[in-house]
Structure formats: C-alpha cells, structure tokens
N, C-alpha and C. Protein backbone atom coordinates (compact mmCIF):
# COMPACT_ATOMS: atom_id res chain seq x y z
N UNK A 1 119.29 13.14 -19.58
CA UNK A 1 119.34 14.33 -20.40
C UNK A 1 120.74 14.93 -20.41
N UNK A 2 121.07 15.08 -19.40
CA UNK A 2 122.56 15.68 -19.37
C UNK A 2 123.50 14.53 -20.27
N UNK A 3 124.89 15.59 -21.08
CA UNK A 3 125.52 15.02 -21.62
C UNK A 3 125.03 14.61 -23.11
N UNK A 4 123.64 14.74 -23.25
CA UNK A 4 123.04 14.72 -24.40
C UNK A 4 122.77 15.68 -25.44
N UNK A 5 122.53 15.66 -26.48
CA UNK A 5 122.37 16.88 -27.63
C UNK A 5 120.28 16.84 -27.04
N UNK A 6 119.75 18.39 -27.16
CA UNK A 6 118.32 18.84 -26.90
C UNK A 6 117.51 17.97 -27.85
N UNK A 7 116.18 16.91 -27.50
CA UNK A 7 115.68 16.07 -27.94
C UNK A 7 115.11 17.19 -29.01
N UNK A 8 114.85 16.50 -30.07
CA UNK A 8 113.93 17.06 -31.20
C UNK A 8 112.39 17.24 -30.76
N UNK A 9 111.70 18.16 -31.32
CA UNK A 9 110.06 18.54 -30.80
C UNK A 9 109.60 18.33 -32.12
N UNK A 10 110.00 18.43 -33.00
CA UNK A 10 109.55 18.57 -34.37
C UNK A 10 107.90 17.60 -34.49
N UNK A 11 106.82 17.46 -35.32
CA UNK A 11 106.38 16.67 -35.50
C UNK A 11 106.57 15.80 -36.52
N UNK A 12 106.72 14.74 -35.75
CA UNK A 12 107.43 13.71 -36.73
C UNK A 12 106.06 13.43 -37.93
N UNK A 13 106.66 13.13 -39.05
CA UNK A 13 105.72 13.08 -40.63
C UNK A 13 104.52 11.79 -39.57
N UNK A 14 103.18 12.26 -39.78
CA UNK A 14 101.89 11.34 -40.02
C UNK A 14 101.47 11.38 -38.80
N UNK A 15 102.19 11.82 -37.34
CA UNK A 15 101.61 12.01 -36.10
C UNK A 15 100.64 13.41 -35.62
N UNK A 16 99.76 12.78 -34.88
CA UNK A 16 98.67 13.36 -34.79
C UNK A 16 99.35 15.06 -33.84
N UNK A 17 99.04 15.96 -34.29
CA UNK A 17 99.81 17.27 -33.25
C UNK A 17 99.68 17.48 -32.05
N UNK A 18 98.36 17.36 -31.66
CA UNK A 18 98.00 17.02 -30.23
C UNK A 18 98.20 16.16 -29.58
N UNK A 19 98.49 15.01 -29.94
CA UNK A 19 98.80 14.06 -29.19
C UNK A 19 100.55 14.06 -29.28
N UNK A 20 101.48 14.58 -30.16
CA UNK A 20 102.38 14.51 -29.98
C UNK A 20 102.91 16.04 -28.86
N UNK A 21 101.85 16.74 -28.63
CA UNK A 21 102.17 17.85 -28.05
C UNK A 21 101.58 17.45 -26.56
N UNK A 22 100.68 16.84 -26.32
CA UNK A 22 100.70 16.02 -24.84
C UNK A 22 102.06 15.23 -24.65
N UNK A 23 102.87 14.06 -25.38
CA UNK A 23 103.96 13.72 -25.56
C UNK A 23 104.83 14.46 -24.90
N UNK A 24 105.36 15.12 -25.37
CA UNK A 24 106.31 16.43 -25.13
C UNK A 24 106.35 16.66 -23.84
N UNK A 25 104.93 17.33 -23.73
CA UNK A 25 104.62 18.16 -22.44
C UNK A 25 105.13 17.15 -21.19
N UNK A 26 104.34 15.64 -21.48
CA UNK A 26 104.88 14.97 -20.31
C UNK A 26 106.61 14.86 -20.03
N UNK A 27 107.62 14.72 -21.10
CA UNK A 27 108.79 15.33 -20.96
C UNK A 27 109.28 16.64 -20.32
N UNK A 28 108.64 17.51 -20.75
CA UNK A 28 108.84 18.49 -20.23
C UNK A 28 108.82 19.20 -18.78
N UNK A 29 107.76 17.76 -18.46
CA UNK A 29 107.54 17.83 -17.30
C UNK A 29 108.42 17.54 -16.16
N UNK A 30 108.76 16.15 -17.06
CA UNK A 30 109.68 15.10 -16.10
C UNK A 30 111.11 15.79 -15.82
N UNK A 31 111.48 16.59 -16.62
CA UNK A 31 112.66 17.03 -17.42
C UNK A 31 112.82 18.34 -15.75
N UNK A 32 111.28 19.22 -15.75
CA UNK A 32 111.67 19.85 -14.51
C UNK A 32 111.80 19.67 -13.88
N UNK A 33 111.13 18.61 -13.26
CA UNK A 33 110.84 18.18 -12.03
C UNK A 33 112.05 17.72 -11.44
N UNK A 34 113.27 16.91 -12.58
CA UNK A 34 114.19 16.39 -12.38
C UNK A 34 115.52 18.17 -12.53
N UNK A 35 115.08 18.72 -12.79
CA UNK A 35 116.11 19.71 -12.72
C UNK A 35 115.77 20.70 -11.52
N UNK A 36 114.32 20.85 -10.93
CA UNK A 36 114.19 21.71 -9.70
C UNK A 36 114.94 20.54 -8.63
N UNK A 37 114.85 19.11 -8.72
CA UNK A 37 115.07 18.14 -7.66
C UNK A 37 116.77 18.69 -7.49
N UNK A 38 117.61 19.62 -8.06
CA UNK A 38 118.69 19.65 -7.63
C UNK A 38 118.79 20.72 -6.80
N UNK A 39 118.02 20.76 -6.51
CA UNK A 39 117.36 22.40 -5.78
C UNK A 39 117.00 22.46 -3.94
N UNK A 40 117.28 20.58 -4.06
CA UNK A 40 116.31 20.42 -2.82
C UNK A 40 116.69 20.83 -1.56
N UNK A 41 118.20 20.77 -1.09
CA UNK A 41 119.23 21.30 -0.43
C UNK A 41 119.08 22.89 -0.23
N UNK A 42 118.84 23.95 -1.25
CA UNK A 42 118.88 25.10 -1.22
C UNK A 42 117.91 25.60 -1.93
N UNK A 43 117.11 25.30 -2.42
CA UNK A 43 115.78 25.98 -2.67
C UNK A 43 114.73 25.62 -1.14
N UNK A 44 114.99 26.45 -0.51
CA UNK A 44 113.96 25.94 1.23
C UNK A 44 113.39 27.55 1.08
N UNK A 45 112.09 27.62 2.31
CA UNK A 45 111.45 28.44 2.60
C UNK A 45 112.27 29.67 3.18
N UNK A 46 113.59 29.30 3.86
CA UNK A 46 114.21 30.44 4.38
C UNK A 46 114.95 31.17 3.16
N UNK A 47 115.46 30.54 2.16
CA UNK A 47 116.47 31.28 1.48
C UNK A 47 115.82 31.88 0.11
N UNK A 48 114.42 30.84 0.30
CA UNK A 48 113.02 31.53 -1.12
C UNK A 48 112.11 31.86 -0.11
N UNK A 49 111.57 33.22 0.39
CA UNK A 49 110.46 33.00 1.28
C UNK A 49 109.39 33.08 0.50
N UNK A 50 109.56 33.60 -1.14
CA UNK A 50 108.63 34.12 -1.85
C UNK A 50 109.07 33.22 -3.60
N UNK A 51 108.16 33.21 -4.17
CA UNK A 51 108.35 32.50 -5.74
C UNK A 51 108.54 33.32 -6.32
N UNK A 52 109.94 33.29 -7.18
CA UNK A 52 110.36 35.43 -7.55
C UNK A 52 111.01 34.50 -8.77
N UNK A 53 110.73 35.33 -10.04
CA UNK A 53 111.79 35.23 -11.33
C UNK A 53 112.53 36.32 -11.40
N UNK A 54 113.35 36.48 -12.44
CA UNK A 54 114.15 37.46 -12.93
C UNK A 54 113.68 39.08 -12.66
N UNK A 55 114.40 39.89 -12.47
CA UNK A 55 113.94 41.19 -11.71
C UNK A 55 113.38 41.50 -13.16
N UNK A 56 112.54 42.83 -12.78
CA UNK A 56 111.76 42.93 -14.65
C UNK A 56 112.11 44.27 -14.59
N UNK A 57 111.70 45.18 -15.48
CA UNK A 57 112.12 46.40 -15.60
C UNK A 57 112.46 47.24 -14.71
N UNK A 58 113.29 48.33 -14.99
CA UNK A 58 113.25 49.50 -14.10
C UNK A 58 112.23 50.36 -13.58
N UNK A 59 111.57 50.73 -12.94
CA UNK A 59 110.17 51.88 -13.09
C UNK A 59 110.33 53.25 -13.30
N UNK A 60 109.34 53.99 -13.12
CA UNK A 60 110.00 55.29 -13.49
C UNK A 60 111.11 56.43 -12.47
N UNK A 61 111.26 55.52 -11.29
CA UNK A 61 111.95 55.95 -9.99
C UNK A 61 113.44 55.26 -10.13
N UNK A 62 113.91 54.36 -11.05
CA UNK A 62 114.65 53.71 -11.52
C UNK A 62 114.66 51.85 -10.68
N UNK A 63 113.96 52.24 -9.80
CA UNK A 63 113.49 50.70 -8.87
C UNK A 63 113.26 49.61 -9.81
N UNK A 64 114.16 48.09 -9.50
CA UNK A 64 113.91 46.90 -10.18
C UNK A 64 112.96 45.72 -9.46
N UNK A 65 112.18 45.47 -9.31
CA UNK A 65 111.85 44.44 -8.79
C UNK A 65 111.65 43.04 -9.03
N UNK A 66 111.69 41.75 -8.51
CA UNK A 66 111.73 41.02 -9.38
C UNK A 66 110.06 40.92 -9.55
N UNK A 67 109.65 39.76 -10.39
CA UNK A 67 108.28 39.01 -10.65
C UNK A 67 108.21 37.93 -10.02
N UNK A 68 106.75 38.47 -8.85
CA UNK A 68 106.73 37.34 -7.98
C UNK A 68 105.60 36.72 -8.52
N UNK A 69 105.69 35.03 -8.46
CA UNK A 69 104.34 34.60 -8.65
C UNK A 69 103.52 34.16 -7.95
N UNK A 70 102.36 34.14 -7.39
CA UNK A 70 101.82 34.11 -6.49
C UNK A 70 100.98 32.53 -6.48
N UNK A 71 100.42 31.80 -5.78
CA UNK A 71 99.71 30.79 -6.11
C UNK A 71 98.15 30.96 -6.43
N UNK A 72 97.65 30.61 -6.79
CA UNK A 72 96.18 30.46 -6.30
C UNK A 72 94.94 29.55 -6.14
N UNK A 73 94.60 30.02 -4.88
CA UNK A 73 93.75 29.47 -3.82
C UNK A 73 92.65 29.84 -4.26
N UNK A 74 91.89 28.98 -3.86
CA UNK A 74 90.03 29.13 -3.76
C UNK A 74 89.41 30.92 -3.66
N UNK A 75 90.41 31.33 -2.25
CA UNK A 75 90.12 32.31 -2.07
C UNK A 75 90.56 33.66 -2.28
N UNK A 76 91.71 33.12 -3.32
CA UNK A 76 92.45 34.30 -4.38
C UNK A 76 93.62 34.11 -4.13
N UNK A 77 94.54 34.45 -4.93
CA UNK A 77 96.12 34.26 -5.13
C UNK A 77 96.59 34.88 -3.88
N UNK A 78 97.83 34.20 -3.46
CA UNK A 78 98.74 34.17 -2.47
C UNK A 78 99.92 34.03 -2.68
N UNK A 79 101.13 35.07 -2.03
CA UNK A 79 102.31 34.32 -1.90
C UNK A 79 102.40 33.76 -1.32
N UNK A 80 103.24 32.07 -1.96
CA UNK A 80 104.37 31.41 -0.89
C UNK A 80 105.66 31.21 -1.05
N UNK A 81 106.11 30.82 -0.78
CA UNK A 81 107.72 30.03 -0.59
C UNK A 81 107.90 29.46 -1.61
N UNK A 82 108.71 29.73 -2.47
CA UNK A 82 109.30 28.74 -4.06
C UNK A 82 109.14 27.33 -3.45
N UNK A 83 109.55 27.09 -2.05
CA UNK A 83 109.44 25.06 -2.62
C UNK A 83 107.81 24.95 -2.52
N UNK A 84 107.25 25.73 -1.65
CA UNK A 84 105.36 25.05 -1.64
C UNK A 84 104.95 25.45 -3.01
N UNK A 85 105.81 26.55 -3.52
CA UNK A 85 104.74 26.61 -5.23
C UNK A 85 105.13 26.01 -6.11
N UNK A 86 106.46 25.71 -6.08
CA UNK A 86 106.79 24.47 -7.33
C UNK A 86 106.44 22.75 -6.47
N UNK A 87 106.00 22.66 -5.42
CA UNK A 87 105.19 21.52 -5.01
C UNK A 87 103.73 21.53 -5.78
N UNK A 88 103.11 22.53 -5.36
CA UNK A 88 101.85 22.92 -5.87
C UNK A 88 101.89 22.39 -6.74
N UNK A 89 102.59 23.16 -7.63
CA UNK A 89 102.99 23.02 -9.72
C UNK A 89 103.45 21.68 -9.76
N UNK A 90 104.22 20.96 -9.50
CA UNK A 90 104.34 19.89 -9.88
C UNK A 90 103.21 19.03 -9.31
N UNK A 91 102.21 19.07 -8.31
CA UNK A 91 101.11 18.09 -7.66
C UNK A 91 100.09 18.73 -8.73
N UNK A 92 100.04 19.86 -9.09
CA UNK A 92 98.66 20.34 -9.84
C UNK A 92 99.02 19.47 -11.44
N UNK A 93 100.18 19.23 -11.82
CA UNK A 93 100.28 18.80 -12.81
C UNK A 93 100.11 17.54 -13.53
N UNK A 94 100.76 16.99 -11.91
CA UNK A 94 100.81 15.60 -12.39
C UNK A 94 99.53 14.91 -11.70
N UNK A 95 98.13 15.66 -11.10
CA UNK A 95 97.03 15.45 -10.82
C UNK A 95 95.99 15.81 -12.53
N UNK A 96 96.60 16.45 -13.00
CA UNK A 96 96.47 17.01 -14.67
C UNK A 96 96.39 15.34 -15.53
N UNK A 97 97.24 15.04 -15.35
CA UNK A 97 98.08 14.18 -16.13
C UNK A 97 97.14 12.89 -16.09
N UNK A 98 97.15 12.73 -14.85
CA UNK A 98 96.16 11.29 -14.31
C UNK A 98 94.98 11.35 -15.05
N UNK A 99 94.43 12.63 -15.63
CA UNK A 99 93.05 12.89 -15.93
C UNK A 99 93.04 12.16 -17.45
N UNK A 100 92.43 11.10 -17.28
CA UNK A 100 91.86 10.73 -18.53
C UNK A 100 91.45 11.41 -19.95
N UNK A 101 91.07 12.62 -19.79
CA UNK A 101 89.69 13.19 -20.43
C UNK A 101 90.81 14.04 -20.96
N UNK A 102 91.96 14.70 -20.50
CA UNK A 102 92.94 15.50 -20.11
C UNK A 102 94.42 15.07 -21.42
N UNK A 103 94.96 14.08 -20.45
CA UNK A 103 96.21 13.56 -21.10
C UNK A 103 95.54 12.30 -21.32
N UNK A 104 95.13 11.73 -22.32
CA UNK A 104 94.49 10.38 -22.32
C UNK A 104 95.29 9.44 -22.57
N UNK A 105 95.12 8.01 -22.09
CA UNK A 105 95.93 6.48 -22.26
C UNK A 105 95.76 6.17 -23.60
N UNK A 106 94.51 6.42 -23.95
CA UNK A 106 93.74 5.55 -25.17
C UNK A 106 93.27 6.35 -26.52
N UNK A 107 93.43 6.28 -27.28
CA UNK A 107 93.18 7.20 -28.58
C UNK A 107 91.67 6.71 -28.56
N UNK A 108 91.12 5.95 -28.33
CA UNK A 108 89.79 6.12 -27.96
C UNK A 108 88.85 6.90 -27.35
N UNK A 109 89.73 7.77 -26.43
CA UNK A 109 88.99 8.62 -25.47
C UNK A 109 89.52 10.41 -26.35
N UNK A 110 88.55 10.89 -26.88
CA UNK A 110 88.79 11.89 -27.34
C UNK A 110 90.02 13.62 -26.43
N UNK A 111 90.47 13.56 -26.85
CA UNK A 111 91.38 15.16 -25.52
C UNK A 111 90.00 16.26 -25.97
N UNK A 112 90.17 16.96 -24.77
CA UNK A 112 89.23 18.06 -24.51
C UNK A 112 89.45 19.23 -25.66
N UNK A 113 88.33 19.68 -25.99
CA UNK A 113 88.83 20.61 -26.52
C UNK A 113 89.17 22.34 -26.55
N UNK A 114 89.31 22.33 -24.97
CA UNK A 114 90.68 22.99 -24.72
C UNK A 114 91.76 22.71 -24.69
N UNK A 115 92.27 21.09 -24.83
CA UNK A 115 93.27 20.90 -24.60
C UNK A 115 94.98 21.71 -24.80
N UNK A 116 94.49 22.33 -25.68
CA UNK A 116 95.85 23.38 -26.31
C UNK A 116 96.20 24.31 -25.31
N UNK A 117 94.62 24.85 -25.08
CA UNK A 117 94.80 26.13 -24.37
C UNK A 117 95.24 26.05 -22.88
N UNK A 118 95.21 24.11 -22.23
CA UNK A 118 95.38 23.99 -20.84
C UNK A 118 96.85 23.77 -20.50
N UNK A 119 97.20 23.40 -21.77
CA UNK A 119 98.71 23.30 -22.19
C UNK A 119 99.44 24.29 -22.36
N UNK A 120 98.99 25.41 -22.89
CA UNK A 120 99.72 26.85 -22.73
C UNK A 120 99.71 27.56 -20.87
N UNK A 121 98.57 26.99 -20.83
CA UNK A 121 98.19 27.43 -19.03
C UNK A 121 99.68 27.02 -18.42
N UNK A 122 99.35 25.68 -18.53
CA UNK A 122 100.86 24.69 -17.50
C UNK A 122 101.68 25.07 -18.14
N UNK A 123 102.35 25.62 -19.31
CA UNK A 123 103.49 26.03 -19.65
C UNK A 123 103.92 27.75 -19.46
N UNK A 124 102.51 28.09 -18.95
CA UNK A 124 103.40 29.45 -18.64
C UNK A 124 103.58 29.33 -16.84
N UNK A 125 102.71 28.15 -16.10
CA UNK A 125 103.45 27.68 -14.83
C UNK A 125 105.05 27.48 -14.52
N UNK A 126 105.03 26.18 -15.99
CA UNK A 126 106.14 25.27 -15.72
C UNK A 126 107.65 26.16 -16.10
N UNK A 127 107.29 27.42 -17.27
CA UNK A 127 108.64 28.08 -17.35
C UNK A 127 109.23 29.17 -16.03
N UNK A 128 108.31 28.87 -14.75
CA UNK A 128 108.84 29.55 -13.51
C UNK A 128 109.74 29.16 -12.95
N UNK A 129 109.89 27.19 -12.97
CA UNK A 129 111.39 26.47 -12.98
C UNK A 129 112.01 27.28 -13.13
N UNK A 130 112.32 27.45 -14.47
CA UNK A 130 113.46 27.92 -14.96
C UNK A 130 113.46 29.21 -14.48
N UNK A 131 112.66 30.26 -14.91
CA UNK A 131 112.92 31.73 -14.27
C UNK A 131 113.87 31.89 -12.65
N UNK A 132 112.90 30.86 -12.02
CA UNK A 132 113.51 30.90 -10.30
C UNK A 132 115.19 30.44 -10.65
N UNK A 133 115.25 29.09 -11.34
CA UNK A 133 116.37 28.95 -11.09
C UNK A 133 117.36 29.09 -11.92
N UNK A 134 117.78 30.13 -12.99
CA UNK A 134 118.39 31.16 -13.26
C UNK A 134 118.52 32.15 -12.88
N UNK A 135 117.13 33.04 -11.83
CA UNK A 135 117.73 34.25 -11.63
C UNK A 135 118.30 34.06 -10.05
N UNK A 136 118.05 32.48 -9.15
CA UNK A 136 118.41 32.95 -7.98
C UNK A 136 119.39 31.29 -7.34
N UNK A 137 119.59 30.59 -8.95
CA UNK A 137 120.13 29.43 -8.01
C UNK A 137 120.96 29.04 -9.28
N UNK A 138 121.67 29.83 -9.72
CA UNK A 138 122.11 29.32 -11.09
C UNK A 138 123.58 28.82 -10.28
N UNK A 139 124.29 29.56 -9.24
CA UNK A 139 124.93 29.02 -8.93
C UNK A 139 124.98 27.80 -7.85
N UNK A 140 124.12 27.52 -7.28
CA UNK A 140 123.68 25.68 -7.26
C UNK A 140 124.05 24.97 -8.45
N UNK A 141 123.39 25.48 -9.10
CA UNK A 141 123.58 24.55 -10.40
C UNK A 141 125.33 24.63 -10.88
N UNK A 142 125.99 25.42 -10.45
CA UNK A 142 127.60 25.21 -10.74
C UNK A 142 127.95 24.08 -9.79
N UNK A 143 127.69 24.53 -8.51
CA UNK A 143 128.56 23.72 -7.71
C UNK A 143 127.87 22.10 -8.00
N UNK A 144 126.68 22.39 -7.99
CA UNK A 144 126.51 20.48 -7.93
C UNK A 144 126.70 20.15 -9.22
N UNK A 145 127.37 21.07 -10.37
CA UNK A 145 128.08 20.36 -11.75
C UNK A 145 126.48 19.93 -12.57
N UNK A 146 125.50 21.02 -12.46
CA UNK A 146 124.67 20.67 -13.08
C UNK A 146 123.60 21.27 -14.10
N UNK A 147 125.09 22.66 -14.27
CA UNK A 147 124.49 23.73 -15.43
C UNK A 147 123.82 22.78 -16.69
N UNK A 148 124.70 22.16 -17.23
CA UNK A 148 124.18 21.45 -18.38
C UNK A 148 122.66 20.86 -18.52
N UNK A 149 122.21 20.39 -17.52
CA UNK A 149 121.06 19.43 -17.16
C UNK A 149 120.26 20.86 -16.98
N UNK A 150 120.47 22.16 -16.33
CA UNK A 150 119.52 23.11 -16.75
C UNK A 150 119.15 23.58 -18.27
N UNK A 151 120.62 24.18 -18.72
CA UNK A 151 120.20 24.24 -19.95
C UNK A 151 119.85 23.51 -20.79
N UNK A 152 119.95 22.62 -20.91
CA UNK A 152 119.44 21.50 -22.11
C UNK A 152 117.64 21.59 -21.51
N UNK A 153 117.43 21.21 -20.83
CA UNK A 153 116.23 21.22 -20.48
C UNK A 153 114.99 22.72 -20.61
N UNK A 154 116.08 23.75 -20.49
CA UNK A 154 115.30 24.89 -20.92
C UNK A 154 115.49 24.87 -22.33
N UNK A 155 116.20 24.74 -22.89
CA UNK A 155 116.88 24.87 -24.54
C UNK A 155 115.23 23.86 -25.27
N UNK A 156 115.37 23.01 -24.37
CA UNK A 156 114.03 22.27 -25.05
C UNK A 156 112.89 22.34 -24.97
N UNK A 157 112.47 23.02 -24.03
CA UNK A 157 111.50 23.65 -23.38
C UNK A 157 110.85 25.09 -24.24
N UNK A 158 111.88 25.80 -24.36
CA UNK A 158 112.13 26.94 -25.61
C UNK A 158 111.45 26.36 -26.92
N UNK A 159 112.41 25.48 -27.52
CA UNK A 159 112.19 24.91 -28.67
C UNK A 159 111.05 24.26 -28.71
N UNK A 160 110.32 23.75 -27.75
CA UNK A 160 108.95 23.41 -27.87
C UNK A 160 108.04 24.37 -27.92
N UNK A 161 108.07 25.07 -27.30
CA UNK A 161 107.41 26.47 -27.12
C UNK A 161 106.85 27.27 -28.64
N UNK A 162 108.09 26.81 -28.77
CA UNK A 162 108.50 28.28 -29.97
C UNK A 162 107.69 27.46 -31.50
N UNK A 163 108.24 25.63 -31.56
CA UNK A 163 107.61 25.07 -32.52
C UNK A 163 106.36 24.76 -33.10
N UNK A 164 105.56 25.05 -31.38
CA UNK A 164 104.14 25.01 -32.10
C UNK A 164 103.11 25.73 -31.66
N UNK A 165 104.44 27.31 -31.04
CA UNK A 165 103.62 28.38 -31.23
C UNK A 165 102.71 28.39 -30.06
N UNK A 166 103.40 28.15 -28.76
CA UNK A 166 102.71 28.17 -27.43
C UNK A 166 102.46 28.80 -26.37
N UNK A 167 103.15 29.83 -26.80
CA UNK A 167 103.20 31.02 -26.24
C UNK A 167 104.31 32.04 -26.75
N UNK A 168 104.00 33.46 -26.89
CA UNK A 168 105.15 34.28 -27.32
C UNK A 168 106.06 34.42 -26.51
N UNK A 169 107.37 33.79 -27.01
CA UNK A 169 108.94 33.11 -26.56
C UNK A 169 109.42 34.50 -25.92
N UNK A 170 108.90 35.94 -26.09
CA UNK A 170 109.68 36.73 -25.42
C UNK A 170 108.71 36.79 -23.72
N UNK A 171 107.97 36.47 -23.80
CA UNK A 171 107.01 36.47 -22.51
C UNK A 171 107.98 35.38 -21.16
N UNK A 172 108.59 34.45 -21.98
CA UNK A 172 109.25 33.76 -21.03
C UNK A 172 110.77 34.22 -20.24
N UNK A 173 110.58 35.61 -20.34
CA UNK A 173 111.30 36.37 -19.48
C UNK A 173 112.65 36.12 -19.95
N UNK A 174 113.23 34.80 -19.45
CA UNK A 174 114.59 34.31 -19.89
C UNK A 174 115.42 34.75 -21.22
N UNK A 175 114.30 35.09 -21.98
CA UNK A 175 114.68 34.95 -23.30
C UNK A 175 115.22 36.89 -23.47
N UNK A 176 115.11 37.91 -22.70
CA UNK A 176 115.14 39.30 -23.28
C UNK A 176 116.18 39.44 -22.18
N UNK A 177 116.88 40.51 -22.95
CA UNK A 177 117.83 40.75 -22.80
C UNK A 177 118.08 41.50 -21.34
C-alpha cells in the first residue's frame, strides 16, 4: 500500500454490491492490521493502559476527555489496554471472516441478511485503529517513516465508508475538526 495512489472502492459496472462490499472490507481489514503491526514496539499495556481515541469535546467545566472504548464481555463492557482490544478486534474479525454464512467462499451459499448491518458493526470497531493511532502514536508513525502507510489506508477506509454510505463519515471522529 505505501507509495501507492488509495485503491478505488467504486463498484465496478455488473458486480454484485454486497459481495463487492465484503471484498473491500477484507482489505480493509488486512490494510489495519498491517498498519496497527507498526505499533507493536510502542503500542504495549504500559504506555496504552486504556483504548482511548481523540479527546472529544469540552464539557461544560471546560474539561476534555478523550473516548475510551471499552470491550465487551459476556458480562458487560470493560476497559482494557489498546493492544488486548485491537487483539480482540482483529481475533473477533477474522473469526467473522472464517464464517461461511458471514463472508462466504461460494456464491452458492447465500450472505446473511444482516450482512450490511454486521459490516457497519466491524467498521465502527475497525475505525478505532485509526482514532488510537492518530490521536496517540502518530508520532511512531514518523519515526518508523510510516505516515504514508497510515494515511493511505485511512484515506481508503474513509472513501469506503462514505461510498456506500456506511456510516455517517462525521461519527468517525477523525474527520471534525
């Protein structure tokens, strides 16, 4: 990806939308997984004790805090540590993926029909990548020379988002000012 112009999302003329939007997603996937992996050195439990994006508004005391995301467990959401929740997220996903019924091999096997809506689910997971590592590791990403490989990957991530209408693009935090 790096060094490259942002892959096109468009649907190409005569392909089916859902199935080109499972497509994607599995990119999108790979795309984080390979851009948190530069993380591995300094994204640890001591220096993330908590899964935090971009600080969000002021309150009425003028206090910023960021947005933490919490996981959740059987027995109700929990904080942990940015690397156990983007472990989580990437094991919950790519346990997603394996699912036949889910992301299917075979155009024979019909996708669920939630499928859209399980896809907006994992994509308002998967844009926490990015949140975490813009608001607290952007400079990692200088020193290991690997701004580019973030942005391109959010840039496409965006542009998928936005093309087929997968969630409202200002919700992904990154995007407001």
């Amino acid at each position: 990806m790096e060094g490259v112009s942002v892959p096109s999302v468009q649907l190409p003329p005569g392909a089916n939308r859902l199935d080109w939007i499972a497509e994607i997603f599995v990119d999108l996937y790979a795309e984080a997984r390979e851009t948190y992996a530069v993380l591995a050195d300094t994204c640890t439990p001591a220096s993330c004790p908590k899964c935090c994006g971009p600080p969000g508004p002021k309150d009425k005391e003028g206090r910023q805090s960021s947005v933490e995301f919490a996981w959740g467990f059987p027995e109700g959401p929990r904080n942990v540590c940015a690397p156990e929740y983007f472990d989580r997220l990437f094991s919950s996903i790519q346990a997603l993926l394996e699912k036949d019924d889910v992301f299917r091999k075979s155009k024979s096997v019909p996708l669920l029909k939630n499928f859209e809506a399980q896809v907006k689910t994992e994509l308002r997971r998967l844009v926490r990548v990015y949140m975490h590592a813009f608001a607290y590791h952007f400079d990692d990403y200088k020193r290991a020379g690997k701004v580019e490989l973030l942005s391109a990957s959010f840039k496409h991530f965006v542009r998928f988002v936005k093309e087929f209408k997968l969630e409202d693009p200002t919700s992904l935090g990154l995007l407001q000012p």
